[in-house]
C-alpha atoms as a PDB file:
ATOM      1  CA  UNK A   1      73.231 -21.976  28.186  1.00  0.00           C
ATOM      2  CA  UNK A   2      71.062 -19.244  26.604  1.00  0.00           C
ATOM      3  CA  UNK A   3      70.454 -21.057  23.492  1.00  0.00           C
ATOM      4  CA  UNK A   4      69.562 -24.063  25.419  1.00  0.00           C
ATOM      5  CA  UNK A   5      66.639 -22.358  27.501  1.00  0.00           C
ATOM      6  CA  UNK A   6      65.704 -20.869  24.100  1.00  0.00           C
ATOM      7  CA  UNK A   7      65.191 -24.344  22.320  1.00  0.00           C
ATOM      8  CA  UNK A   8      63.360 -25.611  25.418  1.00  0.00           C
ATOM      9  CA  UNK A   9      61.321 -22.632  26.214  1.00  0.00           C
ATOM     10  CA  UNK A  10      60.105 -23.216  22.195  1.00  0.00           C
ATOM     11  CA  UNK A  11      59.109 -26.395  22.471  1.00  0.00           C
ATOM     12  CA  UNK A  12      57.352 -26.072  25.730  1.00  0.00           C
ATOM     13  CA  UNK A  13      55.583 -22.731  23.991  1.00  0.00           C
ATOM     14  CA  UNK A  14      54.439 -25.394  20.953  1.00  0.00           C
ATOM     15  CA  UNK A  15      53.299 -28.042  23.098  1.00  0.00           C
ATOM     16  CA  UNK A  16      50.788 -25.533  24.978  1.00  0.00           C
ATOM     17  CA  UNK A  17      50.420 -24.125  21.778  1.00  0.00           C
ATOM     18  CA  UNK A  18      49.615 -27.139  20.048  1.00  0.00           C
ATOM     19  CA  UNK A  19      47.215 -28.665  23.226  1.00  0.00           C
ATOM     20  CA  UNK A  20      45.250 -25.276  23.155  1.00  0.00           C
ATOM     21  CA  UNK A  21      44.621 -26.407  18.860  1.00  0.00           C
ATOM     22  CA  UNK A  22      43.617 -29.453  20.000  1.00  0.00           C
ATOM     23  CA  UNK A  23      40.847 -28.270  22.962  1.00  0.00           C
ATOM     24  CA  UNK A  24      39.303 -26.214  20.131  1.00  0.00           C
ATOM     25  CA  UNK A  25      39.387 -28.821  17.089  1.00  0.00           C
ATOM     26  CA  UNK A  26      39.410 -32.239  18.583  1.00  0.00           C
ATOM     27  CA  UNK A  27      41.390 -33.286  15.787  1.00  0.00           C
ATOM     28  CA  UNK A  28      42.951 -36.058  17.130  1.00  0.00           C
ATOM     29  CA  UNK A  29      44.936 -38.055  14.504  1.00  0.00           C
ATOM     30  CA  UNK A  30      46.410 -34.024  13.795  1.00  0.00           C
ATOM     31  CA  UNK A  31      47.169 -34.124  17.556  1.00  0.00           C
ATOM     32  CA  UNK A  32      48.466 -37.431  17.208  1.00  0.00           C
ATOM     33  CA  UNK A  33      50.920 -37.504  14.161  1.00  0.00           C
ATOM     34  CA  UNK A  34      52.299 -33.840  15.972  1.00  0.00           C
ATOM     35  CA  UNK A  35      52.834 -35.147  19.138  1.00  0.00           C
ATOM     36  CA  UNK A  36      55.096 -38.054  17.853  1.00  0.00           C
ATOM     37  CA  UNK A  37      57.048 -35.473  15.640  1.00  0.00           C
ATOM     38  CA  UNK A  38      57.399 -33.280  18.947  1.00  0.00           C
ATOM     39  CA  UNK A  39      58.468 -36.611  20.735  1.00  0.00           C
ATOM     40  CA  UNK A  40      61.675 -37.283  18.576  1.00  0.00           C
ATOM     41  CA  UNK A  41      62.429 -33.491  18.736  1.00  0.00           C
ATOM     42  CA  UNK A  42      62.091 -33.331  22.275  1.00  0.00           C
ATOM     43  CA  UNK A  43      64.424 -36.708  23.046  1.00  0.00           C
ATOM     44  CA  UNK A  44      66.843 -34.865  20.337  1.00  0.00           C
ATOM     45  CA  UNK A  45      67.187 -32.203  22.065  1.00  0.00           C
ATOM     46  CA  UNK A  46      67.501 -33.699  25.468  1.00  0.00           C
ATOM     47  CA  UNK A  47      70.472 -35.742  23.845  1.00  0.00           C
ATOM     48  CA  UNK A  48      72.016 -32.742  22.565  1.00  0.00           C
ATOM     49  CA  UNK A  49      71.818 -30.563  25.570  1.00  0.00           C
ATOM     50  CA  UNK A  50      71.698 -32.927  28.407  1.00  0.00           C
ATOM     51  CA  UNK A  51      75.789 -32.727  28.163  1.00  0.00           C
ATOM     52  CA  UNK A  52      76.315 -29.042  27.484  1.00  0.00           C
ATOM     53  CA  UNK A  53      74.426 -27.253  30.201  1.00  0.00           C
ATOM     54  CA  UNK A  54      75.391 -26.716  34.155  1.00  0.00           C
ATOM     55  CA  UNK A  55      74.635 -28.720  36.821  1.00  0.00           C
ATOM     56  CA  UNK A  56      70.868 -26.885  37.766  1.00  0.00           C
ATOM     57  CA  UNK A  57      70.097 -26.908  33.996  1.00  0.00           C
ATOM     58  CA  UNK A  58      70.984 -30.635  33.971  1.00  0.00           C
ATOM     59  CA  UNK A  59      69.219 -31.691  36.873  1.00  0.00           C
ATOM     60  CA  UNK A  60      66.060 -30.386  35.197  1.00  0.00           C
ATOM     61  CA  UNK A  61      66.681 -31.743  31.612  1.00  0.00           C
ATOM     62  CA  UNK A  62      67.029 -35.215  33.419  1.00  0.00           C
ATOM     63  CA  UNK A  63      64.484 -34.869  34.547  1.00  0.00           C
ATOM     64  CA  UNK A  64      62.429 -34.202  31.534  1.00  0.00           C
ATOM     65  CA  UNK A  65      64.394 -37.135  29.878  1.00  0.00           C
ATOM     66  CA  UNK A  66      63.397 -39.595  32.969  1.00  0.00           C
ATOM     67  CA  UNK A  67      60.274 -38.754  34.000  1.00  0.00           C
ATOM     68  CA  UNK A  68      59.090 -38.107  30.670  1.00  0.00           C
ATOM     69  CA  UNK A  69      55.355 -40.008  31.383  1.00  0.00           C
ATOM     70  CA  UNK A  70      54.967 -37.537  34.209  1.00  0.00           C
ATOM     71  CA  UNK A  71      55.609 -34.010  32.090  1.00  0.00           C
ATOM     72  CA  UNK A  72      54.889 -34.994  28.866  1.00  0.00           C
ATOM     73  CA  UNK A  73      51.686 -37.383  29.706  1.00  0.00           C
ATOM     74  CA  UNK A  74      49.148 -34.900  27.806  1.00  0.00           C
ATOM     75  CA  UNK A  75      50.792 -35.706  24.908  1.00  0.00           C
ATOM     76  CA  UNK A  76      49.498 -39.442  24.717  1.00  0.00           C
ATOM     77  CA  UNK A  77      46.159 -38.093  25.792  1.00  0.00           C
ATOM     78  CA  UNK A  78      45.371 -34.607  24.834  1.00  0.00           C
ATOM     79  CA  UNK A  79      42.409 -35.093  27.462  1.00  0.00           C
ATOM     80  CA  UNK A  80      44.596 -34.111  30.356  1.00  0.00           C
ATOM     81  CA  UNK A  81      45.483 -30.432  30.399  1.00  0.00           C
ATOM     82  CA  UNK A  82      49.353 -30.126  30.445  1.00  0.00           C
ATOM     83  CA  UNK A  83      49.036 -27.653  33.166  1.00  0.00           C
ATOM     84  CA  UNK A  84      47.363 -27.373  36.923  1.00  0.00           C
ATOM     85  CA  UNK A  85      46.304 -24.055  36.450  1.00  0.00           C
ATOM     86  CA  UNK A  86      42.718 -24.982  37.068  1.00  0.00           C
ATOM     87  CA  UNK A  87      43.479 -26.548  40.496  1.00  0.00           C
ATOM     88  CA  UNK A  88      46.080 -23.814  41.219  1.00  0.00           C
ATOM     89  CA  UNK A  89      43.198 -21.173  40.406  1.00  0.00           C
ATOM     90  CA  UNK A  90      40.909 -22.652  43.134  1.00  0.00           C
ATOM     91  CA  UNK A  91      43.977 -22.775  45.576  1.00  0.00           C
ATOM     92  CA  UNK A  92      44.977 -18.808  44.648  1.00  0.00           C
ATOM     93  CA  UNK A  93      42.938 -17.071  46.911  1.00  0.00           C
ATOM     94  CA  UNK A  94      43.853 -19.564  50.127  1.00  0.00           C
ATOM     95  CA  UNK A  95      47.192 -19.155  49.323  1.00  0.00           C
ATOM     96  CA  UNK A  96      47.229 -15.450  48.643  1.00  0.00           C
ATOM     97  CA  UNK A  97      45.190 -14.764  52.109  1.00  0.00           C
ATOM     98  CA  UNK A  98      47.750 -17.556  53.796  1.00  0.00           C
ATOM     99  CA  UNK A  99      50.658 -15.988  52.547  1.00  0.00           C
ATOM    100  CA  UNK A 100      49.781 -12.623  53.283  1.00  0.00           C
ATOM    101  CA  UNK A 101      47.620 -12.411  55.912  1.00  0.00           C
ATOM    102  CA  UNK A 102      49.186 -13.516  58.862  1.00  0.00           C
ATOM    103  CA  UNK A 103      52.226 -10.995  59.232  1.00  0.00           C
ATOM    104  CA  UNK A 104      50.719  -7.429  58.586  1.00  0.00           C
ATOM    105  CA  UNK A 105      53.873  -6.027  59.210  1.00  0.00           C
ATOM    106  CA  UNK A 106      54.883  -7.415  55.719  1.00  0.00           C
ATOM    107  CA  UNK A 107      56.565  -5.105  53.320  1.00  0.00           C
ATOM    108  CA  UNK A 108      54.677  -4.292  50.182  1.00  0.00           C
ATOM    109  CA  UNK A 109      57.750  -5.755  47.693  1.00  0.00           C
ATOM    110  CA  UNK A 110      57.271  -8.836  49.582  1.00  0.00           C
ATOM    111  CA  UNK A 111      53.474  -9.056  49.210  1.00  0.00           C
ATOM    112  CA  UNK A 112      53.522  -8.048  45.265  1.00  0.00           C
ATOM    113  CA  UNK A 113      56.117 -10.515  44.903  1.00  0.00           C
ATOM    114  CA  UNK A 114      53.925 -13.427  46.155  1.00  0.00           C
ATOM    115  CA  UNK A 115      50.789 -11.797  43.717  1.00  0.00           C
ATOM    116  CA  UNK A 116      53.295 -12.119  41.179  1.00  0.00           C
ATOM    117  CA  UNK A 117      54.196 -15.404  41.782  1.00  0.00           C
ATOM    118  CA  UNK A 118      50.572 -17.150  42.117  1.00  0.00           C
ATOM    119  CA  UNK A 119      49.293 -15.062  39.014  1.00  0.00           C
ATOM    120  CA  UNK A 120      51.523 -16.369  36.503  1.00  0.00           C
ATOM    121  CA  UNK A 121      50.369 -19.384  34.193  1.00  0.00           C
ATOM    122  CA  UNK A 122      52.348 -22.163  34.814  1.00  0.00           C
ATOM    123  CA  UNK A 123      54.474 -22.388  31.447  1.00  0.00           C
ATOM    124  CA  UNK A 124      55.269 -18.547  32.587  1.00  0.00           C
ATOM    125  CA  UNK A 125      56.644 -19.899  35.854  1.00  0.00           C
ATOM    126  CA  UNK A 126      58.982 -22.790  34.071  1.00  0.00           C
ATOM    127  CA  UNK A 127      60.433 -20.051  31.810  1.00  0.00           C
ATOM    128  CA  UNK A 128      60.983 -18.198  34.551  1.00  0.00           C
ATOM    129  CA  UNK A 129      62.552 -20.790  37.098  1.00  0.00           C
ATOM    130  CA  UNK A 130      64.815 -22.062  34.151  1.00  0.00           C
ATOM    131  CA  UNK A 131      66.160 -18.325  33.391  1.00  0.00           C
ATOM    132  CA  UNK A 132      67.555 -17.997  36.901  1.00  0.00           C
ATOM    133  CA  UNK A 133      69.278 -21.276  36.592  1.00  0.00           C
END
């Protein structure tokens, strides 16, 4: 299981990796000839995990491998960010004030764990959803 969150968690780290080279360069036919290499690696690995991992684990490499268009869209066009971060910035400060707001008598664990939560980028929050798998 551990080695299978490590080979995703490294190709989700190259894809942002690789998105954030493209934003500054533009270099599309670059962007274009990796994202087909990361493609076939990707579907590999699917193949060779999908099998091997529990039922949680599975349910989200299925998902990978099956709605692939969805998550993997900015890879056909590097226009589209492969995050929401932007839109989940402007929502951060509803939520926090939603969240924390109403119920005064929250404890302070309970209100640094929602911070913690809405802070994180979003390939910070896959890595960690897929650890407690």
């Amino acid at each position: 299981m551990q080695q299978s969150l490590s080979v995703f968690l490294s190709l989700i780290d190259e894809a942002f990796i690789a998105h954030e080279s493209w934003r500054k360069t533009k270099a599309r036919l670059t962007y274009d000839f990796w994202a087909e290499d990361f493609t076939i690696r990707l579907n590999q690995a699917l193949t060779t995990w999908l099998g091997k991992v529990g039922y949680a684990a599975g349910l989200l490499l299925k998902s990978l491998r099956d709605q692939a268009e969805q998550w993997w869209y900015f890879l056909n066009d590097p226009s589209v960010p492969p995050d929401n971060n932007k839109a989940e910035r402007s929502l951060r400060l509803a939520g926090l004030k939603q969240k924390l707001s109403p119920n005064k008598a929250q404890t302070s664990f309970i209100s640094r764990k929602y911070v913690h939560i809405f802070l994180q980028p979003a390939h910070k929050s896959i890595r960690y959803s897929c650890s407690k798998s």
